[in-house]
N, C-alpha and C. Protein backbone atom coordinates (compact mmCIF):
# COMPACT_ATOMS: atom_id res chain seq x y z
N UNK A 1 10.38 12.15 20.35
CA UNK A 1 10.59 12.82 19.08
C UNK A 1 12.06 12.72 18.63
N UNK A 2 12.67 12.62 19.78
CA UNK A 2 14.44 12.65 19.44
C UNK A 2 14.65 11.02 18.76
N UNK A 3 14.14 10.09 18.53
CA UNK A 3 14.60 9.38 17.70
C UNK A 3 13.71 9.43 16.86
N UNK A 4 13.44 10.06 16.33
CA UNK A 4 12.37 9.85 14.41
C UNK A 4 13.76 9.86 13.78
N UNK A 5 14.86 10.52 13.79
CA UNK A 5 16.17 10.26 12.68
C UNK A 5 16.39 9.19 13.01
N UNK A 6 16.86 8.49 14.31
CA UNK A 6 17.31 6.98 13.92
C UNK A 6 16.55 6.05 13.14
N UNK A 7 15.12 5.91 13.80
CA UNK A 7 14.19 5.44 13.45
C UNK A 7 14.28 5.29 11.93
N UNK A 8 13.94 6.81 11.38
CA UNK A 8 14.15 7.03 10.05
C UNK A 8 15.47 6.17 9.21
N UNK A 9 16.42 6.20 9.63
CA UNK A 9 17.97 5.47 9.10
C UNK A 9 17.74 4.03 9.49
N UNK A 10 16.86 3.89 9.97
CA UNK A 10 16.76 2.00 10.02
C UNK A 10 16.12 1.91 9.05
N UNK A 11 14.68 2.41 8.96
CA UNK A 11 14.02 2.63 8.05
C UNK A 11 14.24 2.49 6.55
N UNK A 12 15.44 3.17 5.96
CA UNK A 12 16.03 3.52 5.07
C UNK A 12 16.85 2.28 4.57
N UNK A 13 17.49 2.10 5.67
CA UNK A 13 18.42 0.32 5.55
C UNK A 13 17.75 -0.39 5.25
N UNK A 14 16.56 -0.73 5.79
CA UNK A 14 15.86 -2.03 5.40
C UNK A 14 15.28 -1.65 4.33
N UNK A 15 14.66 -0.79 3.57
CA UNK A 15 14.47 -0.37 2.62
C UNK A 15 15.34 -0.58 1.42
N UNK A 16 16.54 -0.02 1.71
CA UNK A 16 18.10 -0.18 0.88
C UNK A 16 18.14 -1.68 0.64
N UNK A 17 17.83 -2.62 1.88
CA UNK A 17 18.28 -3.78 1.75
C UNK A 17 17.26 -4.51 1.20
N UNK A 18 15.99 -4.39 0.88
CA UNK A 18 15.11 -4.77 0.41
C UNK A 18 14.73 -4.25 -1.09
N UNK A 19 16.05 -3.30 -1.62
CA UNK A 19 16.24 -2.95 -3.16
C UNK A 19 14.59 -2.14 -3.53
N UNK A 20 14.40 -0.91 -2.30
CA UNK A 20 13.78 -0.83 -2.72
C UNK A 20 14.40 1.02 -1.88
N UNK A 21 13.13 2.32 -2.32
CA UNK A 21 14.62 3.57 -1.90
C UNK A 21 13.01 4.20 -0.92
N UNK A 22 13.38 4.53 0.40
CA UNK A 22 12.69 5.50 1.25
C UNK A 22 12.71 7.17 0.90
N UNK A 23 12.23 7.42 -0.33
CA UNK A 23 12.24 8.75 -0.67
C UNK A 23 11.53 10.02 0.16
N UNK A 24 12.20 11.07 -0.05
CA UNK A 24 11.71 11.82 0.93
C UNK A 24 10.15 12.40 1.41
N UNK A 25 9.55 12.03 -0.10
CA UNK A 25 7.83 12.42 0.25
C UNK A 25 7.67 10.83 1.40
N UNK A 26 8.28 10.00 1.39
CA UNK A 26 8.10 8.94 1.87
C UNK A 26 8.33 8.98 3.36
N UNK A 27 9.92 9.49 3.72
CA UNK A 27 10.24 9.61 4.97
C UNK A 27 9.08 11.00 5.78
N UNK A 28 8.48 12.03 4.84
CA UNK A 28 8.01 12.89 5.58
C UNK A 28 6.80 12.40 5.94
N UNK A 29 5.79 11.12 4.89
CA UNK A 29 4.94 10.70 6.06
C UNK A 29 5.16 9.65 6.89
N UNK A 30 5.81 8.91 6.27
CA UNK A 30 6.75 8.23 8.00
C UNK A 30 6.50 9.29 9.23
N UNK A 31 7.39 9.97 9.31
CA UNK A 31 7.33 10.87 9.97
C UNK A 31 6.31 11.56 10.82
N UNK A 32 5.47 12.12 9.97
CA UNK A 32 4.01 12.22 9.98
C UNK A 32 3.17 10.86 11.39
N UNK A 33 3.58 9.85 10.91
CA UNK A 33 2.94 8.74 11.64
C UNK A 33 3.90 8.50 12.80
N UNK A 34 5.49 8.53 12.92
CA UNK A 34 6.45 8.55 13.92
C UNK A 34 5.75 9.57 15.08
N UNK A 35 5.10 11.28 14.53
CA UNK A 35 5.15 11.81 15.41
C UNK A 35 3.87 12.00 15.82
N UNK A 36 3.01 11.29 15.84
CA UNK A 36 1.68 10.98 16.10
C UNK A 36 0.95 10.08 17.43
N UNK A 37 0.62 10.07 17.98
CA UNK A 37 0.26 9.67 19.09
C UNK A 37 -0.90 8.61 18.82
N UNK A 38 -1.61 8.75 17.57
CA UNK A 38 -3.05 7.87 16.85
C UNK A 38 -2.91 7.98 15.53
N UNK A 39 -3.72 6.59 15.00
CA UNK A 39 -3.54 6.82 13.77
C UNK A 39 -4.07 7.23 12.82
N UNK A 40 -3.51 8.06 11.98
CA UNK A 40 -4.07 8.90 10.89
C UNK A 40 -4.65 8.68 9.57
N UNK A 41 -5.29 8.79 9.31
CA UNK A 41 -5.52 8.98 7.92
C UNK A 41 -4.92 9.62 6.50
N UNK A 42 -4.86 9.14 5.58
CA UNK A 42 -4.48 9.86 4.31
C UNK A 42 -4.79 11.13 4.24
N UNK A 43 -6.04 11.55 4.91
CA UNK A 43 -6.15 12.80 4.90
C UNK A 43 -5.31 13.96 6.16
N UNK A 44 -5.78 13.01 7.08
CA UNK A 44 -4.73 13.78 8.21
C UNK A 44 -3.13 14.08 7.91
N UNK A 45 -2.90 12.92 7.11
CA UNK A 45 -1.69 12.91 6.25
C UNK A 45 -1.39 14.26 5.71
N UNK A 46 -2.13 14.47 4.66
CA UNK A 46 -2.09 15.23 3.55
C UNK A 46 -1.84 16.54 4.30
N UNK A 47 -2.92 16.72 5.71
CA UNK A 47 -2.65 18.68 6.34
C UNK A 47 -1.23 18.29 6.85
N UNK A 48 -1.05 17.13 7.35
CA UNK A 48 0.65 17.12 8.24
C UNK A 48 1.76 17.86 6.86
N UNK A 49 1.64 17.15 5.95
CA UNK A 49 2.22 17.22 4.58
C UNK A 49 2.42 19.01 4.70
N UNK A 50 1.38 19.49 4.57
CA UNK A 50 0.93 21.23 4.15
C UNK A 50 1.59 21.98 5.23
N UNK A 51 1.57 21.42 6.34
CA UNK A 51 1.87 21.80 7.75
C UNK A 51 3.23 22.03 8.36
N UNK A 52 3.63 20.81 8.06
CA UNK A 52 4.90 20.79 8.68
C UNK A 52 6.14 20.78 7.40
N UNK A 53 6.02 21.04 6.12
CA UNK A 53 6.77 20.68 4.97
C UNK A 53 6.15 22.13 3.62
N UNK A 54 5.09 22.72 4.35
CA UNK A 54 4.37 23.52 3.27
C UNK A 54 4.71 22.81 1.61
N UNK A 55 4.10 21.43 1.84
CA UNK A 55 3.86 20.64 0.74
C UNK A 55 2.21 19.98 0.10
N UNK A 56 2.09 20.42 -0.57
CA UNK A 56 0.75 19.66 -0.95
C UNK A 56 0.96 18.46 -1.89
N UNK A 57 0.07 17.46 -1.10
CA UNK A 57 0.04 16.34 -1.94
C UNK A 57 -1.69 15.32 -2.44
N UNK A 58 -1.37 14.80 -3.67
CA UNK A 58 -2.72 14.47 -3.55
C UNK A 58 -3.01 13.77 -3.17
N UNK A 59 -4.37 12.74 -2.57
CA UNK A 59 -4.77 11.54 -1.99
C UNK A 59 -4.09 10.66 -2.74
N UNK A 60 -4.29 10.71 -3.57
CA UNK A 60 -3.51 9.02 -4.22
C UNK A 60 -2.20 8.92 -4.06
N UNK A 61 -1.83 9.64 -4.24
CA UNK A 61 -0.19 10.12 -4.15
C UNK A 61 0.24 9.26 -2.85
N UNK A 62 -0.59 9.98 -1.64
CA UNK A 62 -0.54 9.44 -0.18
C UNK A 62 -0.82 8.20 -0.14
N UNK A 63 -1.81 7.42 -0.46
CA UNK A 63 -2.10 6.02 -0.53
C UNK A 63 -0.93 5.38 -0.99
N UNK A 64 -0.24 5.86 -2.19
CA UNK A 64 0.71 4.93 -2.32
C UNK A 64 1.50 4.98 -2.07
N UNK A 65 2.17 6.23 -1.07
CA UNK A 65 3.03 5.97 0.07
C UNK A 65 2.60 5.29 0.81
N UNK A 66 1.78 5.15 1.41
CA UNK A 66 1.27 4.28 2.72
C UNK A 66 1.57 2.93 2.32
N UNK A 67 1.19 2.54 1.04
CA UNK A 67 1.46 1.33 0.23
C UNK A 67 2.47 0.81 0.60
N UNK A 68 3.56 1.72 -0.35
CA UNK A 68 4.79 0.96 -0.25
C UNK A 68 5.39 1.16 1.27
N UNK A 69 5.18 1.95 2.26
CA UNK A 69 5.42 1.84 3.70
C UNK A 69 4.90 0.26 4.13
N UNK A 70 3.96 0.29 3.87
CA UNK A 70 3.45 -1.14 4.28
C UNK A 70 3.73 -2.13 4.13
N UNK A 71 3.77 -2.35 2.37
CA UNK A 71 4.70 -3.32 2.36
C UNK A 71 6.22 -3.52 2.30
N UNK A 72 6.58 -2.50 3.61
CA UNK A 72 8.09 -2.54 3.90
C UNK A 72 8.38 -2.87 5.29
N UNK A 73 7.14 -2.92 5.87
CA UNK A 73 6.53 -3.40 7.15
C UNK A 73 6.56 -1.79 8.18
N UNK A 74 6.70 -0.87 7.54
CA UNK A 74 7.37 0.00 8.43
C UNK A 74 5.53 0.74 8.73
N UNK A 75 4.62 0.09 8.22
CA UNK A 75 3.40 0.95 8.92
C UNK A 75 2.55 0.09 9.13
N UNK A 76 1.40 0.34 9.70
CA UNK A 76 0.01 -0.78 10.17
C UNK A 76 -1.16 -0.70 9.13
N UNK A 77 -2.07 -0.54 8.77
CA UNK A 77 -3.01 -0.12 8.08
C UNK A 77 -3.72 -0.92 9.41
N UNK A 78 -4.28 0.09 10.15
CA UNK A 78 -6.02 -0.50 10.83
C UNK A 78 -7.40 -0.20 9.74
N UNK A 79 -7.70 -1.42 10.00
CA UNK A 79 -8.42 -1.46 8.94
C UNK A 79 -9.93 -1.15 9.14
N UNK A 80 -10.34 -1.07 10.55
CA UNK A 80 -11.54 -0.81 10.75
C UNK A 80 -12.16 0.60 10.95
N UNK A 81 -10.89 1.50 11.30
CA UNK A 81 -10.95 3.00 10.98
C UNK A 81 -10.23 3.64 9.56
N UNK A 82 -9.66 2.87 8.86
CA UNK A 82 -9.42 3.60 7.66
C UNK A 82 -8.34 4.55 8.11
N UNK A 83 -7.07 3.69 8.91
CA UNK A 83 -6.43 4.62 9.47
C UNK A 83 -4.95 4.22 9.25
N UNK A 84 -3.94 4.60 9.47
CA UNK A 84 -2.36 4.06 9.52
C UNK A 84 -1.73 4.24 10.67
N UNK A 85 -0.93 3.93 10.84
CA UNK A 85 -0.01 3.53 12.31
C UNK A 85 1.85 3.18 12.16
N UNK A 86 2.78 3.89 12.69
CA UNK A 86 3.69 3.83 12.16
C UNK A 86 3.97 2.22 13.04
N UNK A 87 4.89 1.28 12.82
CA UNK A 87 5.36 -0.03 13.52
C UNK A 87 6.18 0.46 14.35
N UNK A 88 5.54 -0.56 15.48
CA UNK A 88 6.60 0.57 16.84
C UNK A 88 8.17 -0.33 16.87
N UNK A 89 7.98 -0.91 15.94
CA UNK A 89 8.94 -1.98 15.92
C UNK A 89 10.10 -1.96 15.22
N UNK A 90 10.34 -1.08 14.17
CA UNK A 90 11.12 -0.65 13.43
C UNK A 90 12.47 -0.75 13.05
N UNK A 91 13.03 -0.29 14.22
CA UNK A 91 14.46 -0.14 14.53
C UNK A 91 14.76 -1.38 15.86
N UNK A 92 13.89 -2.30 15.60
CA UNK A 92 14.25 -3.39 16.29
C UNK A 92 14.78 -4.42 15.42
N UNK A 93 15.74 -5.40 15.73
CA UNK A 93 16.59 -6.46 15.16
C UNK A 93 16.20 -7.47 15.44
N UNK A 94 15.16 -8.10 16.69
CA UNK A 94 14.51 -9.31 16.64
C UNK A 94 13.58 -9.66 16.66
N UNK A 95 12.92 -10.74 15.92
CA UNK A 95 11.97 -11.54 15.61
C UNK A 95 10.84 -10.93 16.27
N UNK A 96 10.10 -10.60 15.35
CA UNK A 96 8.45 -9.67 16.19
C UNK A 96 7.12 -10.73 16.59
N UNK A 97 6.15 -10.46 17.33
CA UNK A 97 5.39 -11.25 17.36
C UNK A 97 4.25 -10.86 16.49
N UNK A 98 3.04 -11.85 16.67
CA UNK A 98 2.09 -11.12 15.47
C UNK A 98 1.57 -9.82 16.31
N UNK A 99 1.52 -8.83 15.51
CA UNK A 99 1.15 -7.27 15.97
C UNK A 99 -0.73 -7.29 15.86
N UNK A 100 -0.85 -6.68 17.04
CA UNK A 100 -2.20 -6.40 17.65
C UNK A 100 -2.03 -5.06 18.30
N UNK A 101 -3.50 -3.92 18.19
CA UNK A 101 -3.60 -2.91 18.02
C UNK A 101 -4.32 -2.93 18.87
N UNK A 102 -3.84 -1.73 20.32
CA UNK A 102 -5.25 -1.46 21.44
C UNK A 102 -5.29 -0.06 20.98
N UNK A 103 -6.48 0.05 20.65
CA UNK A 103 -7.06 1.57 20.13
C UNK A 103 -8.14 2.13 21.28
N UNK A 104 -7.69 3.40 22.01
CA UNK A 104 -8.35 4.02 22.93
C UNK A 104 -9.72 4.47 22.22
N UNK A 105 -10.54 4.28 22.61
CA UNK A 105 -12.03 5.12 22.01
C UNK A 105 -12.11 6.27 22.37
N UNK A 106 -11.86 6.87 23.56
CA UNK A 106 -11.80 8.18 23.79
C UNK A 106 -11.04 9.07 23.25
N UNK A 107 -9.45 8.79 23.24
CA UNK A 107 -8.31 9.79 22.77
C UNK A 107 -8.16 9.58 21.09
N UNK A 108 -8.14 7.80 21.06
CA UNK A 108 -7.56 7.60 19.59
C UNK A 108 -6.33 7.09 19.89
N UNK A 109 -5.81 7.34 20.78
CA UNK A 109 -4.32 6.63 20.61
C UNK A 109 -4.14 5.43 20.42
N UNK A 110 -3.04 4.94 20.05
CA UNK A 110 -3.03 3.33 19.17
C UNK A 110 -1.65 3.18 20.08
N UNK A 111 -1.87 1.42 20.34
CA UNK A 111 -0.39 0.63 21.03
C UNK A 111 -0.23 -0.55 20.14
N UNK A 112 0.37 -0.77 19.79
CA UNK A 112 1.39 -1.89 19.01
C UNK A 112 1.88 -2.57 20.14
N UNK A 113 0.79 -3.50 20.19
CA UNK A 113 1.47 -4.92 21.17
C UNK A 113 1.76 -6.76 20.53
N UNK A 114 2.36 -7.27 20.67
CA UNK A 114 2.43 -8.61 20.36
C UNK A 114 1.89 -9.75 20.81
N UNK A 115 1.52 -10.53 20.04
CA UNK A 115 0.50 -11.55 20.66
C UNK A 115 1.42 -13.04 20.21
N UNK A 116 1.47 -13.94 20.99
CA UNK A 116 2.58 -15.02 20.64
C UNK A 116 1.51 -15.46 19.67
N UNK A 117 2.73 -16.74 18.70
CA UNK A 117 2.02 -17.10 17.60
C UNK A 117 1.04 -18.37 18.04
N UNK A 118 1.44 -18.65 19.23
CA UNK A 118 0.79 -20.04 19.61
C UNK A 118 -0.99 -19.96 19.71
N UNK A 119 -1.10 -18.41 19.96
CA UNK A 119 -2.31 -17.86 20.70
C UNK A 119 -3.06 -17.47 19.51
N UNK A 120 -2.47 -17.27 18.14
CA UNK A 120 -2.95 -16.90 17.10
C UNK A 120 -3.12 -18.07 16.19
N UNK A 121 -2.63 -19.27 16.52
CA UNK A 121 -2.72 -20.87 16.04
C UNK A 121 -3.63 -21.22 16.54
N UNK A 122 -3.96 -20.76 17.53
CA UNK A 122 -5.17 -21.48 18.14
C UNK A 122 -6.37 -20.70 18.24
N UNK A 123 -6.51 -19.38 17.48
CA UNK A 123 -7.85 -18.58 17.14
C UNK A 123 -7.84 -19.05 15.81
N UNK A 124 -6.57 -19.45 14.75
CA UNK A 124 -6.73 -19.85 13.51
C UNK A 124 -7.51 -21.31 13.38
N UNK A 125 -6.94 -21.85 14.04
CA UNK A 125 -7.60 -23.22 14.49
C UNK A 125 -9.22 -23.25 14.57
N UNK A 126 -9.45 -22.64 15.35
CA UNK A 126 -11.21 -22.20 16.02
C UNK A 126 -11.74 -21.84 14.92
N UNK A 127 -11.37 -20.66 14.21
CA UNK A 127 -11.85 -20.49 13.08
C UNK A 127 -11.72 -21.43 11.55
N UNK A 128 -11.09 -22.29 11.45
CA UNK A 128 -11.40 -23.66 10.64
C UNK A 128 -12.22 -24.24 10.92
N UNK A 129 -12.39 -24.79 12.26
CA UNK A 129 -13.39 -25.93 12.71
C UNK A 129 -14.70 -25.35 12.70
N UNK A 130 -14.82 -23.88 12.57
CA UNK A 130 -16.46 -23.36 12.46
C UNK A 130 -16.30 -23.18 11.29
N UNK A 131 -15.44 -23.72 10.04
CA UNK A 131 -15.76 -23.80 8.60
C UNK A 131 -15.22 -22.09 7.98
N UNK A 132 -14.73 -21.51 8.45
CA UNK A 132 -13.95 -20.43 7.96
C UNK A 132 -12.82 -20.60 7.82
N UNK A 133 -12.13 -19.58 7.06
CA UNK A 133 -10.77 -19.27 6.53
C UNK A 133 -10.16 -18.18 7.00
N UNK A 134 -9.66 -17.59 8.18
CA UNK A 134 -8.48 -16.91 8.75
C UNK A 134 -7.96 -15.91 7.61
N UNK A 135 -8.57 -14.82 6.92
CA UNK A 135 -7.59 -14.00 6.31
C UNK A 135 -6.60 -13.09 7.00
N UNK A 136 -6.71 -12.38 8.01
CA UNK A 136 -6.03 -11.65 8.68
C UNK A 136 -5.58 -12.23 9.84
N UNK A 137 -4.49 -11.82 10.61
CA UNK A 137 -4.42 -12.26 11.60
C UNK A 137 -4.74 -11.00 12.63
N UNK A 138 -5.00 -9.54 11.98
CA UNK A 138 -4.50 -8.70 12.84
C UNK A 138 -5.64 -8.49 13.58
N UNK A 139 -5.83 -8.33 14.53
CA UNK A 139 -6.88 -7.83 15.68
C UNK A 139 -6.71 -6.49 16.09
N UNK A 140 -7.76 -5.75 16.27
CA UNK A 140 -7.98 -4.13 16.75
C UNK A 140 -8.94 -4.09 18.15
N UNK A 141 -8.36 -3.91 19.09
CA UNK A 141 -8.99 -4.19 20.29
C UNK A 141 -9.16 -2.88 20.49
N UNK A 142 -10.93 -2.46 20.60
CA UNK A 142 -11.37 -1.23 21.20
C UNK A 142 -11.33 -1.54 22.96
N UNK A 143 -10.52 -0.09 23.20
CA UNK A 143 -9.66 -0.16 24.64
C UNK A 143 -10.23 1.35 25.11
N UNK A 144 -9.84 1.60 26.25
CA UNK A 144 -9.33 2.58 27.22
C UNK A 144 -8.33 2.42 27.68
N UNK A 145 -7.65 4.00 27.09
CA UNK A 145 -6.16 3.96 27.77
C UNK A 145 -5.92 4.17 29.07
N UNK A 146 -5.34 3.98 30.12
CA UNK A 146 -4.78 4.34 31.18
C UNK A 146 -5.46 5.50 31.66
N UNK A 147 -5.07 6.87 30.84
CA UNK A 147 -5.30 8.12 31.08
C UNK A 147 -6.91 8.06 31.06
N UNK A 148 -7.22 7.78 29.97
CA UNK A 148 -9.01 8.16 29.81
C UNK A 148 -9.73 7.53 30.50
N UNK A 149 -8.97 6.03 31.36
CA UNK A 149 -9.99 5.55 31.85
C UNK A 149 -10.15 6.15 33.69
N UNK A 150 -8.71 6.20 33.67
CA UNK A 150 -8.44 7.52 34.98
C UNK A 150 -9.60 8.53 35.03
N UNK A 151 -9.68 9.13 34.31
CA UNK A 151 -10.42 10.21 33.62
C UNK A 151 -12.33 9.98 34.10
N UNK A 152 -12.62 9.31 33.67
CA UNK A 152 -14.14 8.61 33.66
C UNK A 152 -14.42 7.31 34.77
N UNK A 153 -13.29 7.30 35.65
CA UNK A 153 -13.49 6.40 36.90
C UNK A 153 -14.12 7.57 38.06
């Protein structure tokens, strides 16, 4: 929790430097997703919002924060739960790999791991030669975490 401010001030820079401004309804759901363990929804959003800020906001409102978070790279959109994910990557300075998502089924918790690009050239590949087109690269791997699988062994 002790770095959501740095986090946040990188955040802000690349933002700044990308001529574009991390406003504060913005940084509070950042935030929101920084201090989250899984990823949330617009709606889960919205009680964090009420909760921790005694702010109400409306759904759309939230979507297009998430928006422009996204396309600032600073969040995930998983797309198969209708969910968001802050980038664990943030306040890092070098070159990322393509981001892949292990999502626990039991807890919900989400990991931001990297997959080299060579390995994603060559699922892009596979998927040409069976006559498709590759829109995404991102993958959501339903997992067991560590803990849960401890748990049910």
């Amino acid at each position: 929790m002790s770095k959501i401010p740095e986090i946040l001030h990188y955040a802000e820079s690349g933002c700044r430097a990308n001529g574009a401004r991390l406003t504060e309804k913005r940084k509070r759901v950042l935030t929101g997703l920084l201090k989250s363990q899984k990823a949330l929804s617009a709606y889960e959003l919205i009680d964090f919002m009420q909760s921790e800020f005694a702010e109400s906001l409306p759904a759309m409102s939230v979507y297009r924060i998430l928006d422009f978070l996204e396309s600032e790279n600073l969040v995930h959109k998983l797309h198969l739960a209708n969910k968001y994910v802050a980038c664990s990557h943030i306040s890092c300075a070098h070159e990322h790999e393509v981001p892949q998502f292990l999502i626990c089924d039991e807890c919900g918790s989400v990991k931001e791991i990297g997959i080299k690009k060579v390995l994603i050239n060559t699922l892009k590949n596979n998927v040409e030669e069976a006559g498709y087109i590759l829109k995404s690269q991102q993958l959501e791997l339903h997992c067991l975490c560590q803990e849960c699988a401890s748990k049910t062994a």
